[in-house]
Protein backbone atom coordinates (compact mmCIF):
# COMPACT_ATOMS: atom_id res chain seq x y z
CA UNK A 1 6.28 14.43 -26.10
CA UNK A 2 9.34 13.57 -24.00
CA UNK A 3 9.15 12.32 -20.83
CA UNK A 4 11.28 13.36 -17.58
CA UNK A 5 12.44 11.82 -14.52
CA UNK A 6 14.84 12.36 -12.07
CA UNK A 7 17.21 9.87 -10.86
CA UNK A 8 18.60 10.16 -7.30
CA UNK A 9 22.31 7.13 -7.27
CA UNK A 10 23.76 6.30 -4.18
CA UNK A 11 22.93 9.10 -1.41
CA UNK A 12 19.17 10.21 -0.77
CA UNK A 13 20.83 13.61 1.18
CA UNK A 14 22.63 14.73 -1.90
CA UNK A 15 20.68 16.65 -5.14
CA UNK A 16 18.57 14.57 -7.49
CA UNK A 17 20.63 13.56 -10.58
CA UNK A 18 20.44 15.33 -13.93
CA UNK A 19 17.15 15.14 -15.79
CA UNK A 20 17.10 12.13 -18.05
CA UNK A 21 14.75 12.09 -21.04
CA UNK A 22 12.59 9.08 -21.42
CA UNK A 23 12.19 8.72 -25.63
CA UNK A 24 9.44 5.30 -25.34
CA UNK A 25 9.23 2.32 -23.48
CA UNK A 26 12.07 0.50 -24.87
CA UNK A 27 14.52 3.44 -23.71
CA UNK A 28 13.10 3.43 -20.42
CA UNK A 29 13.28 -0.16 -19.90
CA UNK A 30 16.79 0.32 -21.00
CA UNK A 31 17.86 3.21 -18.63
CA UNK A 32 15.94 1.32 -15.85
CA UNK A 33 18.43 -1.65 -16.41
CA UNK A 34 21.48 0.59 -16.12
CA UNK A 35 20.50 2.19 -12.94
CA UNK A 36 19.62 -0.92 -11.61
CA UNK A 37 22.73 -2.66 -12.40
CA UNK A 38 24.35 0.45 -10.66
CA UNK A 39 22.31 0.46 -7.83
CA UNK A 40 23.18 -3.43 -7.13
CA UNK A 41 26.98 -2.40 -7.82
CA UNK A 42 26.35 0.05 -5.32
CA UNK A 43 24.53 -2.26 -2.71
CA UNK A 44 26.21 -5.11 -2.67
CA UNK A 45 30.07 -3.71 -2.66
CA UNK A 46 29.22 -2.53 0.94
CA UNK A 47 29.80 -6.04 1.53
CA UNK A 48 32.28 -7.11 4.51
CA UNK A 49 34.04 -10.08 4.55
CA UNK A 50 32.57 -13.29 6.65
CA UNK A 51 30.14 -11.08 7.72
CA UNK A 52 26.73 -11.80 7.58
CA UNK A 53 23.78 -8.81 6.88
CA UNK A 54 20.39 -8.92 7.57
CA UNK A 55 17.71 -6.99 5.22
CA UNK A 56 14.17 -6.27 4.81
CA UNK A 57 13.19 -6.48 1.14
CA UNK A 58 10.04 -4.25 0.25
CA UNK A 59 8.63 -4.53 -3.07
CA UNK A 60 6.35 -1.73 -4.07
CA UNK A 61 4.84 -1.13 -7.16
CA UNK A 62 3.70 1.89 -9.34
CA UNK A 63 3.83 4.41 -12.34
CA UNK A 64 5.75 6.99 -13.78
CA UNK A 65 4.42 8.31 -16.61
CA UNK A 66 2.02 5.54 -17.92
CA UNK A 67 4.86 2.83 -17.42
CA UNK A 68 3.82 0.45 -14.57
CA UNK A 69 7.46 0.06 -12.77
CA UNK A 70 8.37 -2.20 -9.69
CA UNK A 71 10.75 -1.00 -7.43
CA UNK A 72 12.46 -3.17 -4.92
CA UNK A 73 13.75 -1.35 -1.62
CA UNK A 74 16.24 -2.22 1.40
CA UNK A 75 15.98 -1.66 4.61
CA UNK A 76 18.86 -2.18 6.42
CA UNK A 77 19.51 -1.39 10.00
CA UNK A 78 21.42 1.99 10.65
CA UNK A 79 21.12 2.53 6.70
CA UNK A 80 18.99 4.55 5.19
CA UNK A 81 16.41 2.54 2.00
CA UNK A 82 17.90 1.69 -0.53
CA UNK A 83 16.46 1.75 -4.32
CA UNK A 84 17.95 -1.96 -5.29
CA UNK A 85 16.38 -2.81 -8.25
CA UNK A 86 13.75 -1.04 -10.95
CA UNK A 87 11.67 -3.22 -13.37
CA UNK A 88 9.49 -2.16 -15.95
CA UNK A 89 5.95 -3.85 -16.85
CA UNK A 90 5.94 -6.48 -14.13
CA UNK A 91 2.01 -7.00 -13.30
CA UNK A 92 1.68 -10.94 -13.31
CA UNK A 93 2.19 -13.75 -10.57
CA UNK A 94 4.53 -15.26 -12.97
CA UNK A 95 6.42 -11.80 -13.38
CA UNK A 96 6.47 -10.81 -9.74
CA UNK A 97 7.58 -15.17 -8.76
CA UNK A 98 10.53 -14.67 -10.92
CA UNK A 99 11.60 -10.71 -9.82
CA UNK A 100 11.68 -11.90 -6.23
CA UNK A 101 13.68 -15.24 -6.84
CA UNK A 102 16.06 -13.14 -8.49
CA UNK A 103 16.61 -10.62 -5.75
CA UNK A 104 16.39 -12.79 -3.27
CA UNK A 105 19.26 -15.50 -4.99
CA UNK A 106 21.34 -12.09 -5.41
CA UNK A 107 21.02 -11.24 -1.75
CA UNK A 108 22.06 -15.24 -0.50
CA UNK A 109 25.12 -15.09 -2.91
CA UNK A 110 26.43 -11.78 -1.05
CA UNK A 111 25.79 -13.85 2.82
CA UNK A 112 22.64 -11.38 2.84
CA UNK A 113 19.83 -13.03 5.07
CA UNK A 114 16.49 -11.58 4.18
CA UNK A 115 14.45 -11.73 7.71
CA UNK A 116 11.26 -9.91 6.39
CA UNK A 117 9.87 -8.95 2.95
CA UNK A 118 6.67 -6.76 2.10
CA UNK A 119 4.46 -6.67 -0.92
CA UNK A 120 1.49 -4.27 -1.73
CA UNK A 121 -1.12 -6.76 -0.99
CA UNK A 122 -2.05 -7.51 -4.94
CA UNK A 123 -2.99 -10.96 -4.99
CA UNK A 124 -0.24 -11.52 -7.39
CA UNK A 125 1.93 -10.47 -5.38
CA UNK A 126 1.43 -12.12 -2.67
CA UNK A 127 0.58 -15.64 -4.29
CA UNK A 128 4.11 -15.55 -5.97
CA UNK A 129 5.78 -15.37 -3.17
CA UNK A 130 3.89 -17.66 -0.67
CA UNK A 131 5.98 -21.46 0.11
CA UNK A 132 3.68 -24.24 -1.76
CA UNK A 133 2.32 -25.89 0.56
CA UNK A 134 2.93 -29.81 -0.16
CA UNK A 135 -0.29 -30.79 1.14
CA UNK A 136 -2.29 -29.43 -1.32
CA UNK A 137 -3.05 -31.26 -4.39
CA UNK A 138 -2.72 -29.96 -8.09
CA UNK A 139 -6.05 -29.02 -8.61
CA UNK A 140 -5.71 -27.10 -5.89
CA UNK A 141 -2.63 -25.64 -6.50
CA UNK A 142 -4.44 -24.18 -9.93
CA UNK A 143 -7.56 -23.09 -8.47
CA UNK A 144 -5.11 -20.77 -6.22
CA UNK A 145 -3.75 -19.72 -9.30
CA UNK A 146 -6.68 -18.80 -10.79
CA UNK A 147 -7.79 -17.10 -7.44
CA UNK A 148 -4.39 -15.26 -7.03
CA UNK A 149 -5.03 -13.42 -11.00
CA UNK A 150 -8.36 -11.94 -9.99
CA UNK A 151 -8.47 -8.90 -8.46
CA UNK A 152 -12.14 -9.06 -7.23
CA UNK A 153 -12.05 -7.44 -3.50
CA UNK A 154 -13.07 -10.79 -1.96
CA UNK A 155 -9.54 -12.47 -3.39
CA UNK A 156 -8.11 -9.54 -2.42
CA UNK A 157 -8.94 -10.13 1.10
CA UNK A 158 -8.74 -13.96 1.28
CA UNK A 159 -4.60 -13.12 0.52
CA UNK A 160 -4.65 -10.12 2.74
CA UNK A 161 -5.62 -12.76 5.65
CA UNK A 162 -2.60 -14.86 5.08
CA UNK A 163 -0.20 -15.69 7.52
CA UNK A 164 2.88 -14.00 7.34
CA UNK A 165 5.39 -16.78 5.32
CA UNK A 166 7.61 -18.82 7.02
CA UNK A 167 10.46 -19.09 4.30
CA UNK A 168 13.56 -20.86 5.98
CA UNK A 169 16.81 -19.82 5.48
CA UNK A 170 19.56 -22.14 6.85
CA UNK A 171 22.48 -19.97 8.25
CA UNK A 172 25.92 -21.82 8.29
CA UNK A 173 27.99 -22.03 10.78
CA UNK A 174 31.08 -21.35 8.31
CA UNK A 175 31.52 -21.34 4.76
CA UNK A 176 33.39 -24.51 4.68
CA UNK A 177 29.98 -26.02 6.62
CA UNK A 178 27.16 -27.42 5.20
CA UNK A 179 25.80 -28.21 9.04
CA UNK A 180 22.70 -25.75 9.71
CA UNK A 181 23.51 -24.11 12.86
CA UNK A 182 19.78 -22.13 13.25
CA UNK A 183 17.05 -21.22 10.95
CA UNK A 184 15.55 -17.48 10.28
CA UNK A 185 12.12 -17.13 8.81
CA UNK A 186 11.47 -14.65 6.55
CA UNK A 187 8.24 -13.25 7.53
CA UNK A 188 5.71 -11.76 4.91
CA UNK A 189 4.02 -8.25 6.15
CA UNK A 190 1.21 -6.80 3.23
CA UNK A 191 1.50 -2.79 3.50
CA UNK A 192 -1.01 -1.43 6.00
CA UNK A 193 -1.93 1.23 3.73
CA UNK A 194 -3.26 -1.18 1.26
CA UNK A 195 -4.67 -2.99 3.86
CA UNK A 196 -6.93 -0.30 5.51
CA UNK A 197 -7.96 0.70 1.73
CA UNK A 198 -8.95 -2.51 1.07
CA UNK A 199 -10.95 -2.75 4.08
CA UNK A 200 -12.49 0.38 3.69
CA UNK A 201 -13.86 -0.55 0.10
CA UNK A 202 -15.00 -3.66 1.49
CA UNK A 203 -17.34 -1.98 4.09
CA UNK A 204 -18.62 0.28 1.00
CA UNK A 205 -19.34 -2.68 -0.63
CA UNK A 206 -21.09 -3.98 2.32
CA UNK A 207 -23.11 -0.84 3.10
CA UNK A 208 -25.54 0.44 0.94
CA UNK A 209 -25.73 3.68 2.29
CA UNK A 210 -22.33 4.61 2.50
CA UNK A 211 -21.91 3.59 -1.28
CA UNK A 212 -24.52 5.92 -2.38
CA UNK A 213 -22.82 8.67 -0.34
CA UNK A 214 -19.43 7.98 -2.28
CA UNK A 215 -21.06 7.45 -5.32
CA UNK A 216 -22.48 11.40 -5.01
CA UNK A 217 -18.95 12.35 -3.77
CA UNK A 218 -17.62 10.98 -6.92
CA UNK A 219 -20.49 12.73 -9.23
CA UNK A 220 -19.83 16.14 -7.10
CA UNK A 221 -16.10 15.79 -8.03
CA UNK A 222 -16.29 14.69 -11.87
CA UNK A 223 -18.80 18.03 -11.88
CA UNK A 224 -16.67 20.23 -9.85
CA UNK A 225 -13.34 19.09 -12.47
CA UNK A 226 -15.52 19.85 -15.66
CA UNK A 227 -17.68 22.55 -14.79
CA UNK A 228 -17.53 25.60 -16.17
CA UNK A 229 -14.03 28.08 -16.08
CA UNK A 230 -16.30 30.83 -14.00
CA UNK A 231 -16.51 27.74 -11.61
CA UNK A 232 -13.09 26.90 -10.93
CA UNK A 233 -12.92 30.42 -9.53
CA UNK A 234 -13.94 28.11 -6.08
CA UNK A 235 -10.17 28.55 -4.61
CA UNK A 236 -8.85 25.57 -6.41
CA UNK A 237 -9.95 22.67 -8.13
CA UNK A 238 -11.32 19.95 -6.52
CA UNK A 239 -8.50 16.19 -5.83
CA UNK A 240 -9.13 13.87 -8.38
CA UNK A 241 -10.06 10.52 -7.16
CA UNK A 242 -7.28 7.52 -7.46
CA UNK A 243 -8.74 4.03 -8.13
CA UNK A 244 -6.69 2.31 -5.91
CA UNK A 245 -6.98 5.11 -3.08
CA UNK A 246 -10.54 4.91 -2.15
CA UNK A 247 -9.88 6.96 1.20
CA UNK A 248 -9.46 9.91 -1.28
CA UNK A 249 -12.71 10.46 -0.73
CA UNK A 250 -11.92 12.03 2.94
CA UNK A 251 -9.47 14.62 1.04
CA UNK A 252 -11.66 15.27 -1.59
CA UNK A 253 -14.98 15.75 1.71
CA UNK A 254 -12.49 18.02 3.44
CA UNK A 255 -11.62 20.32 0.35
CA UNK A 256 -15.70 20.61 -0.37
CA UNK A 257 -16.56 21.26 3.76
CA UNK A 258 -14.11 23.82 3.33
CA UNK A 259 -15.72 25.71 0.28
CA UNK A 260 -19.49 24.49 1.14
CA UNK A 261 -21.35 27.42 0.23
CA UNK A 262 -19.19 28.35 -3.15
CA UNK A 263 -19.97 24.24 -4.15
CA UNK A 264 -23.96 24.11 -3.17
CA UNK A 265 -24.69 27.22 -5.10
CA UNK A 266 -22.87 25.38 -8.19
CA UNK A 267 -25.00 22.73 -7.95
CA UNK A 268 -28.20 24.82 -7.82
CA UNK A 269 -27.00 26.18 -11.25
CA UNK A 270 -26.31 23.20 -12.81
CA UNK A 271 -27.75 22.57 -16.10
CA UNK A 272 -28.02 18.56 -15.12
CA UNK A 273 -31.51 18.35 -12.71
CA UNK A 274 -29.91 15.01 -11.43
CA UNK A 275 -26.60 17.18 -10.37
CA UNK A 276 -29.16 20.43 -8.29
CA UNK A 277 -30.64 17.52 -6.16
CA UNK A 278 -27.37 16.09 -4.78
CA UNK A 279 -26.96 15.41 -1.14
CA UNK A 280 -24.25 17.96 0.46
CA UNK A 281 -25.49 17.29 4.38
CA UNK A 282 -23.51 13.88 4.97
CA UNK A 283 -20.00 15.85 4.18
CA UNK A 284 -18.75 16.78 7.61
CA UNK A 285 -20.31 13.64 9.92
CA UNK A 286 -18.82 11.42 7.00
CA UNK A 287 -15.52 12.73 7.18
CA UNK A 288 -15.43 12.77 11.14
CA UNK A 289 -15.92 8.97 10.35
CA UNK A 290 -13.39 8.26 7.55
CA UNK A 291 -10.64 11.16 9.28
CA UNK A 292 -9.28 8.65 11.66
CA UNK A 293 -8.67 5.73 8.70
CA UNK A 294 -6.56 8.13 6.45
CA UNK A 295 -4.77 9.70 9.77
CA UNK A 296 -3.97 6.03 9.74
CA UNK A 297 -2.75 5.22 6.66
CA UNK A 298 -0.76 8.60 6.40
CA UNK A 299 0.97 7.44 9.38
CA UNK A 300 2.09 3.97 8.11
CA UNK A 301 3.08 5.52 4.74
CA UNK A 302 5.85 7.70 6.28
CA UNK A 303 9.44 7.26 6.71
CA UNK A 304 9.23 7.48 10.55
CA UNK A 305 7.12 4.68 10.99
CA UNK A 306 7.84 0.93 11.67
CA UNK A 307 6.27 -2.00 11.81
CA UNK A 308 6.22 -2.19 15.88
CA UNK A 309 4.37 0.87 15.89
CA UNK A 310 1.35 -0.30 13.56
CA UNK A 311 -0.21 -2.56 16.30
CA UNK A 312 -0.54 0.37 19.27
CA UNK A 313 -1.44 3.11 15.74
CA UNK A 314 -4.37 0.28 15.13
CA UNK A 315 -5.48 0.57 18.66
CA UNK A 316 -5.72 3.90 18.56
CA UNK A 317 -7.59 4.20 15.23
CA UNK A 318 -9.89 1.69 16.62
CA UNK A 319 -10.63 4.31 20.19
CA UNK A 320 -10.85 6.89 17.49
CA UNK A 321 -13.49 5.25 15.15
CA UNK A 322 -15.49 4.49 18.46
CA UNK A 323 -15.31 8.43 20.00
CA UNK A 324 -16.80 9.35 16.33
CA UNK A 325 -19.70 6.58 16.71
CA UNK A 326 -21.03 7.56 20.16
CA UNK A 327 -21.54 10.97 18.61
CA UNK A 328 -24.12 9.75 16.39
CA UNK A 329 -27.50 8.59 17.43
CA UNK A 330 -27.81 4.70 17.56
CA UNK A 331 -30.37 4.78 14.82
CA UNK A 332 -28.49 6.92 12.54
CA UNK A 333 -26.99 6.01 9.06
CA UNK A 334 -23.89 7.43 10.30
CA UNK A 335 -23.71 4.82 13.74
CA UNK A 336 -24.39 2.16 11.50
CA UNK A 337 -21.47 3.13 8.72
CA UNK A 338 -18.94 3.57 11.55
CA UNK A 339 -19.73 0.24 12.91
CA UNK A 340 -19.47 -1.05 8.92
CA UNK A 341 -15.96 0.43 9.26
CA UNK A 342 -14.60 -0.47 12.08
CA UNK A 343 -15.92 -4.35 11.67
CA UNK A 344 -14.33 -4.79 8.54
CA UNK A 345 -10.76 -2.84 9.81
CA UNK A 346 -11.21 -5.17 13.12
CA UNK A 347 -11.54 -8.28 10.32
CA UNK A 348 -8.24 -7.39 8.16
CA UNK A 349 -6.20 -5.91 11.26
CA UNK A 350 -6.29 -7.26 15.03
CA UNK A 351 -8.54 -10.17 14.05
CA UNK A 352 -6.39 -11.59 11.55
CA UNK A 353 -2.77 -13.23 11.46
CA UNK A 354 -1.35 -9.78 10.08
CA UNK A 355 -2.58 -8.49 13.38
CA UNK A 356 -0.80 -11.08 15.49
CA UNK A 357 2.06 -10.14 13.77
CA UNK A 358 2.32 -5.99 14.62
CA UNK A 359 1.73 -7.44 18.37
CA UNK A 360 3.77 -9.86 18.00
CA UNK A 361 6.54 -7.01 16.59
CA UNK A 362 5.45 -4.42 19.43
CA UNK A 363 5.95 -7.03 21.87
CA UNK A 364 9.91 -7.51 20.73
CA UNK A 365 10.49 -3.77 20.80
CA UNK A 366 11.74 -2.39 24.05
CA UNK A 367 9.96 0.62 25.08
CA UNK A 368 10.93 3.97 23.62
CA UNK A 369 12.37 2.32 20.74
């Protein structure tokens, strides 16, 4: 079967393009190249003459369809994003080194000065684009490697931690100069969304309890998705779960609070015994815990938001998560998870370089702005 998707050009405000039918990969990858190379025609002859521009480059990956494509974005200020470049099937360190050395050689040939980039927080991703650092030797420059293509939650985390990069750019004083008049570093900022994920699957993986309760979440749903038709009579059918979302756990809580009674009495008529014994009590103190994470990471995921609003967003998650534990008992499971939570957010956030860098950004901002 065909595939669809619609193309928005040069101007977000206007209609989306004419539908454009996908036939296979190859003619994908094709059209991808041709709106890409129109894109960049678009871009770059905004250009002015001797005068310099200065960008943020976000790279964000994804799917349409089943076609993993990378999409690199522009930020540019008083513009609004702009699509730049689309690339089919790039999922390697290798792949995502080369991408970004292209788009960033593109941008310096067009006197555009990239002063901040942003990747995802795959260790691929991040690892590709990091400065070698000369003092390391070449077994260690492999063993990163190595590190940097496994996506086991602790690598994750160990390139989550880095320190924003400090790639130089030398800015001339004219074009006829090769004297360096002042250098710009390019800093490196992971997303936040994927950051709070990740430390939220790190705290599952360091709490039993609060594993087992996702576990039966995830058992509830897969039921709830297959069960009989009579069943999906409940007002709608339970989210699906996302692998790489692991806070969709807190949509999937709220949907089931809100249909509580329909859901237990399916489970009491379940032919599985293992499905009639399920837990359904830890729904609403769970989501009180998880509520303030994805009010979070829906906030960093909009348009409106910018990096010099994460750090005060961060302090105010952390005064939420803290309200929510002081109405548990101290000896409850659900104290103990919040404090799980909030340790490993504190770890990845305020506690790390990424967090010295939203203060760091808050800081420069002047108030209101």
């Amino acid at each position: 079967m065909n595939k669809g998707m619609k193309l928005q050009k040069d101007n977000p405000l206007k209609d989306p393009e004419e539908l454009i039918i996908i036939k296979n990969r190859q003619d994908l990858s094709e059209k991808l190249d041709q709106l890409s190379q129109f894109c960049e025609a678009e871009f770059f002859k905004q250009d002015e003459i001797n005068k310099e521009r200065f960008v943020c480059v976000a790279f964000d990956g994804g799917k349409g369809g089943n076609f993993k494509i990378l999409a690199t974005v522009i930020h540019e200020m008083g513009k609004l994003p702009f699509v730049l470049n689309l690339t089919l099937g790039i999922s390697s360190q290798e792949g995502y080194a080369k991408n970004a050395a292209s788009i960033f050689e593109r941008l310096k040939e067009h006197n555009i000065t990239v002063v901040s980039y942003v990747t995802d927080g795959l260790p691929y991703q991040v690892a590709a684009l990091r400065p070698p650092n000369p003092q390391q030797d070449t077994a260690e420059q492999n063993q990163i490697k190595e590190i940097s293509q496994n996506e086991e939650l602790e690598n994750y985390v160990k390139y989550i931690q880095q320190e924003f990069e400090q790639k130089e750019f030398d800015m001339k004083k004219d074009n006829n100069s090769s004297e360096s008049e002042d250098r710009t570093l390019a800093f490196h900022s992971v997303c936040w969304a994927h950051l709070v994920q990740l430390a939220f699957q790190h705290a599952a993986k360091s709490n039993e309890i609060l594993s087992q309760m996702l576990d039966t979440v995830s058992l509830i749903v897969t039921f709830l998705r297959k069960m009989p038709y009579q069943w999906k009579q409940i007002n709608g059918i339970c989210p699906r779960g996302v692998q790489t979302r692991w806070l969709c756990a807190c949509i999937q809580l709220k949907w089931m609070i809100a249909r509580l009674s329909q859901i237990e009495a399916a489970l009491q008529q379940a032919n599985n015994p293992e499905i009639k014994v399920l837990r359904t009590d830890f729904f609403k103190p769970l989501h009180s815990i998880l509520s303030p994470l994805l009010d979070l990471v829906t906030a960093v995921e909009g348009n409106k938001t910018s990096l010099s609003e994460i750090f005060p967003m961060l302090v105010l998650t952390f005064e939420k998560l803290k309200n929510v534990q002081l109405s548990f008992p101290k000896n409850s499971e659900y104290y103990q998870i919040s404090s799980t939570i909030s340790q490993h957010l504190f770890k990845l956030s305020l506690d790390s370089d990424n967090g010295a860098m939203a203060a760091l950004a808050f800081s420069f901002t002047p108030p209101g702005q």
